[in-house]
PDB file of N, CA and C in Angstrom:
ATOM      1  N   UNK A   1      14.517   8.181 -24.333  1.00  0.00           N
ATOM      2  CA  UNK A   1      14.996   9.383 -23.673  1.00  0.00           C
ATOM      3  C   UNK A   1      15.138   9.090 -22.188  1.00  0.00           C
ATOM      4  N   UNK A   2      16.054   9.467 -21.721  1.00  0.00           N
ATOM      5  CA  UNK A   2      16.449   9.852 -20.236  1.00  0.00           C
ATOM      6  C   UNK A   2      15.902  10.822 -19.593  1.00  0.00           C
ATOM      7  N   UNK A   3      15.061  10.427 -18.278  1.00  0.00           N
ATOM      8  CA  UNK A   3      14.227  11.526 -17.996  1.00  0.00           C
ATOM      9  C   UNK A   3      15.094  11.484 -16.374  1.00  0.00           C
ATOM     10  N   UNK A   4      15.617  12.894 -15.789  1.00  0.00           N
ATOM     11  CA  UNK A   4      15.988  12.694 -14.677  1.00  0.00           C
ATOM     12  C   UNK A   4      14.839  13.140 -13.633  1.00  0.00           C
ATOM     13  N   UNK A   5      14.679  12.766 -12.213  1.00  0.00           N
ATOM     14  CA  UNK A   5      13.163  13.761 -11.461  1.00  0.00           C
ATOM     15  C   UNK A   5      13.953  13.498 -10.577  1.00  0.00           C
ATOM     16  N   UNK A   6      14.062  14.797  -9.612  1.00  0.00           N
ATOM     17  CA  UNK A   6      14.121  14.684  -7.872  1.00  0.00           C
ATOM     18  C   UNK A   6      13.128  13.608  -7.573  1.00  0.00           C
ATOM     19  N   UNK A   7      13.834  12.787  -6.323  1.00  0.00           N
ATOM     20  CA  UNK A   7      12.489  12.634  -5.302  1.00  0.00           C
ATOM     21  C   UNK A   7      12.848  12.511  -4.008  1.00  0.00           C
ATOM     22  N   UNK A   8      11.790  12.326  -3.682  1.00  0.00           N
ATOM     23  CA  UNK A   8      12.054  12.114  -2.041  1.00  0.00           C
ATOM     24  C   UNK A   8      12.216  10.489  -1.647  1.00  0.00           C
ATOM     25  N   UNK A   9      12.026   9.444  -2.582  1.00  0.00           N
ATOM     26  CA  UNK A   9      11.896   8.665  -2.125  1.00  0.00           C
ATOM     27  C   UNK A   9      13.068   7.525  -3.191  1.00  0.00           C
ATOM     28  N   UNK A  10      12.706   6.331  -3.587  1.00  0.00           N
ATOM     29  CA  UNK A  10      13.731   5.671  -4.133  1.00  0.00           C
ATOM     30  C   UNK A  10      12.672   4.626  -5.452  1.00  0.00           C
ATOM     31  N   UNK A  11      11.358   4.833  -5.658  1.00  0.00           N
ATOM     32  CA  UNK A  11      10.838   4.331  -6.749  1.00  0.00           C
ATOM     33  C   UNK A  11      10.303   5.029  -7.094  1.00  0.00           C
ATOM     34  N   UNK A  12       9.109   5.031  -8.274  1.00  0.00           N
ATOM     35  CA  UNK A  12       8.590   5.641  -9.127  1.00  0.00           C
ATOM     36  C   UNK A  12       7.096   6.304  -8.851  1.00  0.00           C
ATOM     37  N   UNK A  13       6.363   5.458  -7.343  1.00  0.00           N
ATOM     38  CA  UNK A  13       5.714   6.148  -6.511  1.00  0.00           C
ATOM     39  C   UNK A  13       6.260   7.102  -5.483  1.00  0.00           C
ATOM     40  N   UNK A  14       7.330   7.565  -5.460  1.00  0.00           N
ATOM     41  CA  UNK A  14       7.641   8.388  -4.517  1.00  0.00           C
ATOM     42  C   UNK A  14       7.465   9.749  -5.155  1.00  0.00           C
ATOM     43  N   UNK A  15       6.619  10.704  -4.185  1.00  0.00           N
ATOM     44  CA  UNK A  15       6.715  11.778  -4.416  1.00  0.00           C
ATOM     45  C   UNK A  15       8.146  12.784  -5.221  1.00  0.00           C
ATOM     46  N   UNK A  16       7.955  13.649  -5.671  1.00  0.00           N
ATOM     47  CA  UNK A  16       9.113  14.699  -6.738  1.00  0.00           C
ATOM     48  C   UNK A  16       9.377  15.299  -5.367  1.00  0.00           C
ATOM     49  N   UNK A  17      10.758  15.227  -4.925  1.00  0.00           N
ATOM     50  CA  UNK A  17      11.450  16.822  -3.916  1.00  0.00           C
ATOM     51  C   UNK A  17      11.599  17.859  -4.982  1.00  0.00           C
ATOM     52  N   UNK A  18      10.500  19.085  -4.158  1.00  0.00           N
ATOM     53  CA  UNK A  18      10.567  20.213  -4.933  1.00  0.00           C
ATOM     54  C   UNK A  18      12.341  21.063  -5.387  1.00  0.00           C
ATOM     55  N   UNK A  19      13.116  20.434  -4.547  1.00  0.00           N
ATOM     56  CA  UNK A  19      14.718  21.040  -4.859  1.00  0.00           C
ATOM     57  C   UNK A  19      15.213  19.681  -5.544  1.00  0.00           C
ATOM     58  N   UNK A  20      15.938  20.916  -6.285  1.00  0.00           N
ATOM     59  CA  UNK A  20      16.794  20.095  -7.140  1.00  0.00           C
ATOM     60  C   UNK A  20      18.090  19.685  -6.977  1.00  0.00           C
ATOM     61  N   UNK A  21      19.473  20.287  -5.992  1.00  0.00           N
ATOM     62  CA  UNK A  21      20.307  20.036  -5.748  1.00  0.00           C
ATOM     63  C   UNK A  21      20.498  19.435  -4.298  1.00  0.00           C
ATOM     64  N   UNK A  22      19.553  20.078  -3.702  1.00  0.00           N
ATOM     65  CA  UNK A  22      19.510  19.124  -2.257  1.00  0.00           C
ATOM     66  C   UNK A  22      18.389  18.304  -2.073  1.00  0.00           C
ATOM     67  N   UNK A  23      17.808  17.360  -3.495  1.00  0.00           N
ATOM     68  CA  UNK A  23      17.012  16.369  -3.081  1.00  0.00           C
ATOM     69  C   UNK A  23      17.469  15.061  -2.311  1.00  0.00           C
ATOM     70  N   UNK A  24      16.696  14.168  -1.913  1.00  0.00           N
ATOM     71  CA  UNK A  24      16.845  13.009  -1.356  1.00  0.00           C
ATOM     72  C   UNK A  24      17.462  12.394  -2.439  1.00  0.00           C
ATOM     73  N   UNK A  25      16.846  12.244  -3.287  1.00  0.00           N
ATOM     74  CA  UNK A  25      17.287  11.445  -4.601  1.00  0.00           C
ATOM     75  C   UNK A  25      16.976  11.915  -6.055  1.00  0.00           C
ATOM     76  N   UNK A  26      17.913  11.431  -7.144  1.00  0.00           N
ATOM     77  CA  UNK A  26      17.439  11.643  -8.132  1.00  0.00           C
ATOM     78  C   UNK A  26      17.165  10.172  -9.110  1.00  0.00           C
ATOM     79  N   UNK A  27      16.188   9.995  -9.664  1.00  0.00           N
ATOM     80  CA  UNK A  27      15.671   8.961 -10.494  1.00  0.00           C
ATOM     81  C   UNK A  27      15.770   9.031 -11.969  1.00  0.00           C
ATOM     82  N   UNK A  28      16.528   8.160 -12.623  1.00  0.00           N
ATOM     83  CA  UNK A  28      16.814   8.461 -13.807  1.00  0.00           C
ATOM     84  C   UNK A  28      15.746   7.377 -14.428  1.00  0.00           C
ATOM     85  N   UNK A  29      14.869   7.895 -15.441  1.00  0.00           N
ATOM     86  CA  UNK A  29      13.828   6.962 -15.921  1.00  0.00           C
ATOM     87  C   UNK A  29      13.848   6.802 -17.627  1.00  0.00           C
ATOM     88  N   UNK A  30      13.617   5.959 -17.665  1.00  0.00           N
ATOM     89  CA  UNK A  30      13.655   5.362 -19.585  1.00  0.00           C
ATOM     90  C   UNK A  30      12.302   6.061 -20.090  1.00  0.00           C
ATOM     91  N   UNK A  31      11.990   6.647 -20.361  1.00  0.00           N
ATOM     92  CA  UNK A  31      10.903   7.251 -21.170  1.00  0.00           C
ATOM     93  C   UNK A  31       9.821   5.842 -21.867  1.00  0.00           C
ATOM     94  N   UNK A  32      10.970   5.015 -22.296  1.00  0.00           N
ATOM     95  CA  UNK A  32       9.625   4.116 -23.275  1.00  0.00           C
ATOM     96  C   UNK A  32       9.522   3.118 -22.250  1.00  0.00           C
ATOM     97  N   UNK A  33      10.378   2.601 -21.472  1.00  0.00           N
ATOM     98  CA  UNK A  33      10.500   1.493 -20.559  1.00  0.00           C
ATOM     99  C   UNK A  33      10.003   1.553 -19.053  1.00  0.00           C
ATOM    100  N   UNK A  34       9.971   2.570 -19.001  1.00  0.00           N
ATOM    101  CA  UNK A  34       9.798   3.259 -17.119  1.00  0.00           C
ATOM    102  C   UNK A  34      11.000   2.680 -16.589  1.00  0.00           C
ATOM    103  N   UNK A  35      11.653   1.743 -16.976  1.00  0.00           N
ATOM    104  CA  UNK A  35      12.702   1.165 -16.165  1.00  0.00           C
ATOM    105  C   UNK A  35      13.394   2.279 -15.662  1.00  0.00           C
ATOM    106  N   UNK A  36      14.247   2.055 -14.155  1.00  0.00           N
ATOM    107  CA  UNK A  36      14.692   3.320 -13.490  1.00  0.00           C
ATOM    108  C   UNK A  36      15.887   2.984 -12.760  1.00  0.00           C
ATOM    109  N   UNK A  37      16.640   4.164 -12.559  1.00  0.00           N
ATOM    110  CA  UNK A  37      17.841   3.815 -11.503  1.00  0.00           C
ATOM    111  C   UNK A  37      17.514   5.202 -10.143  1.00  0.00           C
ATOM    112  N   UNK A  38      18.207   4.908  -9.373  1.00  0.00           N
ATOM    113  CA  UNK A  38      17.802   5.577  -8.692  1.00  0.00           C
ATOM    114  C   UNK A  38      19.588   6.185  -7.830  1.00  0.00           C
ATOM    115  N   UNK A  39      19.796   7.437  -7.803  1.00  0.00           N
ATOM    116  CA  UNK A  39      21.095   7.768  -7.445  1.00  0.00           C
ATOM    117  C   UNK A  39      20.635   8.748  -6.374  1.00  0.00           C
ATOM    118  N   UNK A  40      21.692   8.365  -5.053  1.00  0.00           N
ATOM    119  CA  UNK A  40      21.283   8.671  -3.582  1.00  0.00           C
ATOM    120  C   UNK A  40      22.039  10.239  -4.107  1.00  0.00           C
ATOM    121  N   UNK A  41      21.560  11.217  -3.249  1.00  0.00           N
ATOM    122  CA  UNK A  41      22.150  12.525  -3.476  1.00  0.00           C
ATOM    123  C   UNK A  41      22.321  13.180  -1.878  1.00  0.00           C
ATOM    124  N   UNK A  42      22.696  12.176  -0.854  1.00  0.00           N
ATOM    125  CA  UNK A  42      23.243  12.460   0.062  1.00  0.00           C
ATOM    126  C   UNK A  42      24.507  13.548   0.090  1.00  0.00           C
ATOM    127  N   UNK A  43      25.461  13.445  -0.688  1.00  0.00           N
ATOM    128  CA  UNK A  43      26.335  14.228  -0.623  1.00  0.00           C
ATOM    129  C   UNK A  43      26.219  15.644  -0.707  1.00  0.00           C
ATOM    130  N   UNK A  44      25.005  16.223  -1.211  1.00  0.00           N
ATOM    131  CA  UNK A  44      24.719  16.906  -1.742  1.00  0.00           C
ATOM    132  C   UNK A  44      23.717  18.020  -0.896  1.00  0.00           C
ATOM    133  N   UNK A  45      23.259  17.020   0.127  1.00  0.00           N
ATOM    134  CA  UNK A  45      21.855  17.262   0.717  1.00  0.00           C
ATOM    135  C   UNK A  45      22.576  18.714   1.475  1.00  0.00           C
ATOM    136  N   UNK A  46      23.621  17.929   2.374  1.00  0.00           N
ATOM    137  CA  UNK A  46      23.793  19.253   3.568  1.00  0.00           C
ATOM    138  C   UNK A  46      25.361  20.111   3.044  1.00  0.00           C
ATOM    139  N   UNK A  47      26.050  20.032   1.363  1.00  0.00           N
ATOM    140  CA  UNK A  47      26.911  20.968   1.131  1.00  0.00           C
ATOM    141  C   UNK A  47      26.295  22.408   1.555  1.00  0.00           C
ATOM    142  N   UNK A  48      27.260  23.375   1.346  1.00  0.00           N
ATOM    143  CA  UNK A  48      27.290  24.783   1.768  1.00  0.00           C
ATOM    144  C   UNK A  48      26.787  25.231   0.066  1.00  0.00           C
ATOM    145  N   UNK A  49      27.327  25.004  -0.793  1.00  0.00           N
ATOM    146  CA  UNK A  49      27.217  25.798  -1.601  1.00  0.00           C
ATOM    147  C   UNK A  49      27.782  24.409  -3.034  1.00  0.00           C
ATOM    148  N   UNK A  50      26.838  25.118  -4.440  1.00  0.00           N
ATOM    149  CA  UNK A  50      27.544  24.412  -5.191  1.00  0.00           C
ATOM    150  C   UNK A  50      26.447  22.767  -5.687  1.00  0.00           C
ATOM    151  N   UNK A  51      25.966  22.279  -4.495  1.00  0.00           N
ATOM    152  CA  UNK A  51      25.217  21.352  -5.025  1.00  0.00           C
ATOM    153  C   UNK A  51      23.989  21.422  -6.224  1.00  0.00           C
ATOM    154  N   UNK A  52      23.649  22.444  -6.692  1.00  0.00           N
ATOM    155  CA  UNK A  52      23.216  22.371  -7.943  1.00  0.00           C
ATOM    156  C   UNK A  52      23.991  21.943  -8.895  1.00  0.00           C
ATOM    157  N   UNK A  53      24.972  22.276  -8.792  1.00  0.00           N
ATOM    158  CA  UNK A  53      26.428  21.951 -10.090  1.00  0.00           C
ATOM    159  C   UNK A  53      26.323  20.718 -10.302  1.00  0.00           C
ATOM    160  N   UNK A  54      26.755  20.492  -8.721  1.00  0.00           N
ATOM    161  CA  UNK A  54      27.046  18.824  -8.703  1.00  0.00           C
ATOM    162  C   UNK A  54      26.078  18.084  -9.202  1.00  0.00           C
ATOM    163  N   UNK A  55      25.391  18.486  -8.265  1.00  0.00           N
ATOM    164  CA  UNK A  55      23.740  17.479  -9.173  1.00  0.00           C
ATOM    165  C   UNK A  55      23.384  17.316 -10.754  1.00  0.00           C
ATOM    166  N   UNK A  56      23.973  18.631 -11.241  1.00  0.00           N
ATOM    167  CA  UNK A  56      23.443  18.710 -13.033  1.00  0.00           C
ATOM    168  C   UNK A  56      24.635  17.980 -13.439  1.00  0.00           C
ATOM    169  N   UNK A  57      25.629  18.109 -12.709  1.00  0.00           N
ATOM    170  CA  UNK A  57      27.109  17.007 -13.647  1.00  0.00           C
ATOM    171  C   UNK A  57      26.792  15.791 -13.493  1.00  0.00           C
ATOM    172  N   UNK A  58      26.153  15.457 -12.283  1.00  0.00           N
ATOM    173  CA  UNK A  58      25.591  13.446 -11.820  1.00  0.00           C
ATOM    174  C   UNK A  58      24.846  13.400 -13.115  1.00  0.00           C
ATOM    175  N   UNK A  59      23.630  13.898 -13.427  1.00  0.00           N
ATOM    176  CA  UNK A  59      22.388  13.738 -14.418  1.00  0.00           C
ATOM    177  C   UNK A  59      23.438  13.832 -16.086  1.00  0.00           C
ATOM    178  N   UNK A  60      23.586  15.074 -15.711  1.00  0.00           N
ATOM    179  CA  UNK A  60      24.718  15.029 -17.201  1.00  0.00           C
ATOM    180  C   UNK A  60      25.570  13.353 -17.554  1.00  0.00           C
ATOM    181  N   UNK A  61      26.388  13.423 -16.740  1.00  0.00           N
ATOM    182  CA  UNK A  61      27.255  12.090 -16.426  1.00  0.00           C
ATOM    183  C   UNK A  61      26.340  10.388 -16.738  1.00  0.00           C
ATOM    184  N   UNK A  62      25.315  10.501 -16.211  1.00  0.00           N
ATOM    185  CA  UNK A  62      24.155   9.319 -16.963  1.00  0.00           C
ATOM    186  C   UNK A  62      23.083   9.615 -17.710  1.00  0.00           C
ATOM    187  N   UNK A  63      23.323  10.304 -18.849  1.00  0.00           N
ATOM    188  CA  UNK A  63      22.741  10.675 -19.798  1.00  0.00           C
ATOM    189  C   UNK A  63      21.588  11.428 -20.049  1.00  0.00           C
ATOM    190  N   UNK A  64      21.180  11.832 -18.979  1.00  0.00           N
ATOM    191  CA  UNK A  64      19.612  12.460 -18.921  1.00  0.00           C
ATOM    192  C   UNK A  64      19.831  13.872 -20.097  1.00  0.00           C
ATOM    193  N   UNK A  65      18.342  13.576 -20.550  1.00  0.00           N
ATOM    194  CA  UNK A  65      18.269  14.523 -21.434  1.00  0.00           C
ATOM    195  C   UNK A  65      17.337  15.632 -21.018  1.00  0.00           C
ATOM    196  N   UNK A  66      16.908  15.370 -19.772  1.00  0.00           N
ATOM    197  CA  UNK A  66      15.724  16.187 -19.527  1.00  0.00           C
ATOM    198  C   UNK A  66      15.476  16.353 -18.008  1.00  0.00           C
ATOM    199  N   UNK A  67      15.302  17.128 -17.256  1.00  0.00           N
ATOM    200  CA  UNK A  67      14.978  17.298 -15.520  1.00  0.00           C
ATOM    201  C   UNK A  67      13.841  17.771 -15.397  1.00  0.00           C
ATOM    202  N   UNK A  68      13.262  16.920 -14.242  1.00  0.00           N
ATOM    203  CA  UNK A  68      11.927  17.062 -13.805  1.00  0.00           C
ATOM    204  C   UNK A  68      12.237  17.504 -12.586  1.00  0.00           C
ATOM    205  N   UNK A  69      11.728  18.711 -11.824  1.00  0.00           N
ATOM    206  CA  UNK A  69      11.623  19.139 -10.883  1.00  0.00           C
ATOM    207  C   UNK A  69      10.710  20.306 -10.152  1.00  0.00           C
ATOM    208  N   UNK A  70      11.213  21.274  -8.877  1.00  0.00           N
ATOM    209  CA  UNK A  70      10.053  21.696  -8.409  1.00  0.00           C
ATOM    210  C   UNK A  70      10.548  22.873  -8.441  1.00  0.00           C
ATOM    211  N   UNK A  71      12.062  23.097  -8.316  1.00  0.00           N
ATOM    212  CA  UNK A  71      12.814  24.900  -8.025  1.00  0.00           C
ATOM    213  C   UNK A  71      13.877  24.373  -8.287  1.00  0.00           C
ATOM    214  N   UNK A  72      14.235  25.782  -9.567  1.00  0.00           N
ATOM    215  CA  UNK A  72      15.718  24.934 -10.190  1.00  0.00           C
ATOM    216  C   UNK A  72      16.481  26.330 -10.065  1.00  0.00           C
ATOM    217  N   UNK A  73      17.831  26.631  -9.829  1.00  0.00           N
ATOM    218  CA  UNK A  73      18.468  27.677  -9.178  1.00  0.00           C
ATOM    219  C   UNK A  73      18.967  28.372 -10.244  1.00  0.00           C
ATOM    220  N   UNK A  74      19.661  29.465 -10.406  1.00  0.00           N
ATOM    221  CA  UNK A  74      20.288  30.152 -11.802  1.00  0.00           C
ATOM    222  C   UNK A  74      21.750  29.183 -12.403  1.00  0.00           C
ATOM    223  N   UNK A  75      21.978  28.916 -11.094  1.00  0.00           N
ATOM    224  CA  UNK A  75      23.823  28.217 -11.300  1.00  0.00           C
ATOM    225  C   UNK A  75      23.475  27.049 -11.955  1.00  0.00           C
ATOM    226  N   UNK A  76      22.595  26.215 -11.288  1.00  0.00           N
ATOM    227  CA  UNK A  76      22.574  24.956 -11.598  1.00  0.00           C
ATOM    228  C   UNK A  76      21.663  25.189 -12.953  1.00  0.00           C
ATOM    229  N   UNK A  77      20.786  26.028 -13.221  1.00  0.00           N
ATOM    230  CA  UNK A  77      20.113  25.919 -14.424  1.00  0.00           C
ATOM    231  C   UNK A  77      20.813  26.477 -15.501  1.00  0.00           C
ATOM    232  N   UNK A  78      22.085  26.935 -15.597  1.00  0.00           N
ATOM    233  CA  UNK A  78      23.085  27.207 -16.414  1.00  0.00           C
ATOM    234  C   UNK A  78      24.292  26.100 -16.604  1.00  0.00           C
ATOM    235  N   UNK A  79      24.383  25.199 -15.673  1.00  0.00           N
ATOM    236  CA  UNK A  79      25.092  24.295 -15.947  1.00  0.00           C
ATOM    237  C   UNK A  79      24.093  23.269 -16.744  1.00  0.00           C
ATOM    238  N   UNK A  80      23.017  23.007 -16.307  1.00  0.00           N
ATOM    239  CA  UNK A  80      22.024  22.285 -17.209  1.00  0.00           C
ATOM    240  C   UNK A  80      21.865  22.420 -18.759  1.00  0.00           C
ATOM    241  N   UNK A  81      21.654  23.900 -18.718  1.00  0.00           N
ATOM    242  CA  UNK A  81      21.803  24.306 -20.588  1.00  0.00           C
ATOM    243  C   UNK A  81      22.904  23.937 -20.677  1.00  0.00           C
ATOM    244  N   UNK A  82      24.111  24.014 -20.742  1.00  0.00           N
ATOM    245  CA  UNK A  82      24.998  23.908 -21.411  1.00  0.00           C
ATOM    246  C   UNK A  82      25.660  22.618 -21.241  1.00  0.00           C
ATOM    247  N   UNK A  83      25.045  21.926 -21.003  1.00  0.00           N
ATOM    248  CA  UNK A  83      24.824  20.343 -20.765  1.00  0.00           C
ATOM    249  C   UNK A  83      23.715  19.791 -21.997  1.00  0.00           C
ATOM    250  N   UNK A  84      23.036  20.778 -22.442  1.00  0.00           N
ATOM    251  CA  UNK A  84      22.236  20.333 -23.402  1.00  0.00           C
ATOM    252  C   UNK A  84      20.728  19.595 -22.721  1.00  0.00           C
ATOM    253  N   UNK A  85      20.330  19.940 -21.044  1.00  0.00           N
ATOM    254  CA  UNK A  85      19.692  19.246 -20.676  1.00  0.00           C
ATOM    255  C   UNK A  85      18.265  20.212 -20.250  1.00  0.00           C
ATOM    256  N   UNK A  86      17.278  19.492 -20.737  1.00  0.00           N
ATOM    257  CA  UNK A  86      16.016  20.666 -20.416  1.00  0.00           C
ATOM    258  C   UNK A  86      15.481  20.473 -18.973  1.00  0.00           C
ATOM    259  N   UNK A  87      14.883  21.820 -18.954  1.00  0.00           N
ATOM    260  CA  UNK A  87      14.622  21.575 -17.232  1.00  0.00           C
ATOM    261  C   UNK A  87      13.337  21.901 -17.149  1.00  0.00           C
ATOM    262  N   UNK A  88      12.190  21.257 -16.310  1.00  0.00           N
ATOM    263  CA  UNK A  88      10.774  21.509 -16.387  1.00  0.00           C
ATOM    264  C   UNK A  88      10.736  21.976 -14.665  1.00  0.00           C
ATOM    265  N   UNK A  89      10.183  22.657 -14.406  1.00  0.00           N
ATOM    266  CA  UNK A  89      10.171  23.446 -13.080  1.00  0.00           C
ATOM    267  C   UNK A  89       8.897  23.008 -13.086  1.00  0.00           C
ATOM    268  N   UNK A  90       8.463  23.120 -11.356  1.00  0.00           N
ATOM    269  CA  UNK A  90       7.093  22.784 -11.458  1.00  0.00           C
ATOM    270  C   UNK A  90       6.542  21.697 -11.539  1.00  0.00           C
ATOM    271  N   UNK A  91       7.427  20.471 -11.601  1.00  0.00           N
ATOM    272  CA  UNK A  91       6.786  19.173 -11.147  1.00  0.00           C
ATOM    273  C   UNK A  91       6.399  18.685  -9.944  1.00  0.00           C
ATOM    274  N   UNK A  92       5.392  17.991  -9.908  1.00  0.00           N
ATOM    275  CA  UNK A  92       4.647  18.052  -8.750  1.00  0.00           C
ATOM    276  C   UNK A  92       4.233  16.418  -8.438  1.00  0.00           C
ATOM    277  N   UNK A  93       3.816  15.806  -7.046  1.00  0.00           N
ATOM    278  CA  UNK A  93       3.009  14.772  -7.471  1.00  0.00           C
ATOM    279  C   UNK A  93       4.069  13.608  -7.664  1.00  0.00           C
ATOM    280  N   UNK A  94       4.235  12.233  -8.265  1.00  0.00           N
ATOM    281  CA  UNK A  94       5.034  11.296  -7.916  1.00  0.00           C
ATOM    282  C   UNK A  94       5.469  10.955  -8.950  1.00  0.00           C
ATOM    283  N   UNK A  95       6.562  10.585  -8.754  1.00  0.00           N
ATOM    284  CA  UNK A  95       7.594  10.829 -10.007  1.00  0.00           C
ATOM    285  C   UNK A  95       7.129   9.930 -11.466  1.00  0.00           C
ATOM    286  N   UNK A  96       6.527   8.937 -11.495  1.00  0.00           N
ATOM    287  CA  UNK A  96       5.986   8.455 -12.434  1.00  0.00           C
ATOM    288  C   UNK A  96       4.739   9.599 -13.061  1.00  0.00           C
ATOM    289  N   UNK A  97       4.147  10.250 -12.308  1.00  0.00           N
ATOM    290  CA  UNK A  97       3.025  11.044 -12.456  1.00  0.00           C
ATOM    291  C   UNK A  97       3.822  12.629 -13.283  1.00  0.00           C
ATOM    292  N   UNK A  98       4.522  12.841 -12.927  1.00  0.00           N
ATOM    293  CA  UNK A  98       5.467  13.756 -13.640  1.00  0.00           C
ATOM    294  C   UNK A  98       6.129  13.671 -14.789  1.00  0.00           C
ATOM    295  N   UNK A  99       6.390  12.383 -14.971  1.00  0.00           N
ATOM    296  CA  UNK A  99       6.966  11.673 -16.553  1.00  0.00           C
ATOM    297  C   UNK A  99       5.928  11.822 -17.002  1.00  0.00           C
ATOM    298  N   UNK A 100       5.081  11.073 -17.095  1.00  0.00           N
ATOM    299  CA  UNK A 100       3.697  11.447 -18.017  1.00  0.00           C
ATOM    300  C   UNK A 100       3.098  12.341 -18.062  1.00  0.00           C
ATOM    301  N   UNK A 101       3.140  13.737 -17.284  1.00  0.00           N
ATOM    302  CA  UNK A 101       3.096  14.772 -17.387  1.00  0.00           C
ATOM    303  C   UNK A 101       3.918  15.565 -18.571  1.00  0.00           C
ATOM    304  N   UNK A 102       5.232  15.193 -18.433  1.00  0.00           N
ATOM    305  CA  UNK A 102       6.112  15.666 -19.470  1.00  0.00           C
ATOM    306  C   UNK A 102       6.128  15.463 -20.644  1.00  0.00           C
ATOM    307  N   UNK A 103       5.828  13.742 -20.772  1.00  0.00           N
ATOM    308  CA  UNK A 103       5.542  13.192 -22.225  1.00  0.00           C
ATOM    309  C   UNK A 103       4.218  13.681 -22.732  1.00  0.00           C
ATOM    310  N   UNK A 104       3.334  13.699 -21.822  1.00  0.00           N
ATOM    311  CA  UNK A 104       1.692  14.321 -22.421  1.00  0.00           C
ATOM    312  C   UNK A 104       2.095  15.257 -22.524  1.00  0.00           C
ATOM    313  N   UNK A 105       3.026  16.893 -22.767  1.00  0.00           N
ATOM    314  CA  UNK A 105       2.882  17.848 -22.804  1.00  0.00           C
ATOM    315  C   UNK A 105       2.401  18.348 -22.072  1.00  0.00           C
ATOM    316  N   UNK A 106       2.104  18.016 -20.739  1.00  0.00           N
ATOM    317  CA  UNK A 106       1.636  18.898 -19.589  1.00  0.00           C
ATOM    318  C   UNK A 106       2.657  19.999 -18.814  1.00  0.00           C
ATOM    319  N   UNK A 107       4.189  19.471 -19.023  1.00  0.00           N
ATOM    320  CA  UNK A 107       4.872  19.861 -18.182  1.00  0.00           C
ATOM    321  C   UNK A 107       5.713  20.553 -18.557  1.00  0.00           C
ATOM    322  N   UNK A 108       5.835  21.574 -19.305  1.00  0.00           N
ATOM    323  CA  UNK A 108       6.965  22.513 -20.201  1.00  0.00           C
ATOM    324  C   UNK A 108       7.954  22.587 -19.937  1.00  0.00           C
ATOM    325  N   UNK A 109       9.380  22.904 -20.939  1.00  0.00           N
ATOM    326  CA  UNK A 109      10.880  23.536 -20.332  1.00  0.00           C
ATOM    327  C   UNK A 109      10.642  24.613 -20.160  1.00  0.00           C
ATOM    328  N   UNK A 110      11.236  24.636 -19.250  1.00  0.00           N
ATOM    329  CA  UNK A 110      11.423  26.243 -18.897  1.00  0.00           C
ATOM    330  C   UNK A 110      12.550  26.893 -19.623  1.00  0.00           C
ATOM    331  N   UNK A 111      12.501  28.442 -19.480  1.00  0.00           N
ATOM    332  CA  UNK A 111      13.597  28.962 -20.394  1.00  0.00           C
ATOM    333  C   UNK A 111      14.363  29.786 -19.163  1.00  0.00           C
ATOM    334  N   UNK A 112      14.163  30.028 -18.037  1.00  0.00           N
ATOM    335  CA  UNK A 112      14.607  30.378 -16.897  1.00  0.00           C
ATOM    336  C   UNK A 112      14.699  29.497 -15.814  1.00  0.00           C
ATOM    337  N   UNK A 113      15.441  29.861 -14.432  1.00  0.00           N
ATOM    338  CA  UNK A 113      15.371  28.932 -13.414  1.00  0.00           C
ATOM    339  C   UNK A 113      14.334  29.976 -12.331  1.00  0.00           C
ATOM    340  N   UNK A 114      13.522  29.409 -11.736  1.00  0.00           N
ATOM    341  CA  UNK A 114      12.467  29.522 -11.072  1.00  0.00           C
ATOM    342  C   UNK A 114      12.656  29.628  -9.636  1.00  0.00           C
ATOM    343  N   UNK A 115      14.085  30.095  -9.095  1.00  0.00           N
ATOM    344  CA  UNK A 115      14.354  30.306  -7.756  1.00  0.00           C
ATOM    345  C   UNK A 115      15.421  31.165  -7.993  1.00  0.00           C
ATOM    346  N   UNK A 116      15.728  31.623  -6.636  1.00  0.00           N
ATOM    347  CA  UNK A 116      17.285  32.493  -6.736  1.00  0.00           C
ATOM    348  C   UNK A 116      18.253  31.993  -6.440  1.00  0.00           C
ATOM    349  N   UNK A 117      18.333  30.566  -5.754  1.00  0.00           N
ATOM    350  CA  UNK A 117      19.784  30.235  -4.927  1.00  0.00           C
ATOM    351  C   UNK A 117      18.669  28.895  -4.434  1.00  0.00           C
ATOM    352  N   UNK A 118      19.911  28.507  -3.935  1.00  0.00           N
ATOM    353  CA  UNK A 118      19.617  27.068  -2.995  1.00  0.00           C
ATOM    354  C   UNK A 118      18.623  27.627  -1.595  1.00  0.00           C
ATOM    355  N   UNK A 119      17.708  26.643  -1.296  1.00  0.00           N
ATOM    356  CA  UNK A 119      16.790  26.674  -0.198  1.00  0.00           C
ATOM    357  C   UNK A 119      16.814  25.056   0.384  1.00  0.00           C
TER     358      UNK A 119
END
């Protein structure tokens, strides 16, 4: 499985950015492998509007089946469902520490998005 997580940083010790469309980065991780890629989300950081979209079409676009994050917006958490992609709100802590959170069952989908808009 494809696990996508914000972060702030560019490996698997880097802390989770609690936003999801204007993170630093997003990390796409192998579930059985940890192996990881890591996709810059500069473009994204200082748009006006809309970068949730964008962000769930990047993750969509390399297969992630699943988002790890901290505040996920209504827009972007509707482009996510219907992407087929689950979203865990509420990740915390460094992005390896959040995968295993998710796989242990620590870290639930959510069935709502957990903010109102971009911050």
């Amino acid at each position: 499985m494809k696990i996508a997580v914000t972060s702030a940083g560019a490996d698997l010790d880097s802390q989770v950015d609690p936003r999801f469309g204007r993170a630093a980065n997003i990390i796409i991780v192998d579930s059985e492998t940890f192996e990881f890629e890591v996709i810059g989300n500069n473009e994204n950081i200082n748009a006006l509007k809309g970068a949730g979209i964008q962000a769930a079409s990047t993750i969509s676009q390399k297969g992630a089946n699943v988002l790890l994050t901290g505040f996920c917006g209504p827009n972007a958490f509707k482009t996510l469902k219907a992407a087929k992609i689950g979203v865990a709100n509420d990740a915390s802590g460094s992005v390896k520490d959040a995968v295993k959170a998710y796989l242990d069952g620590k870290l639930p989908l959510a069935d709502n998005p957990n903010t109102e808009g971009h911050w």
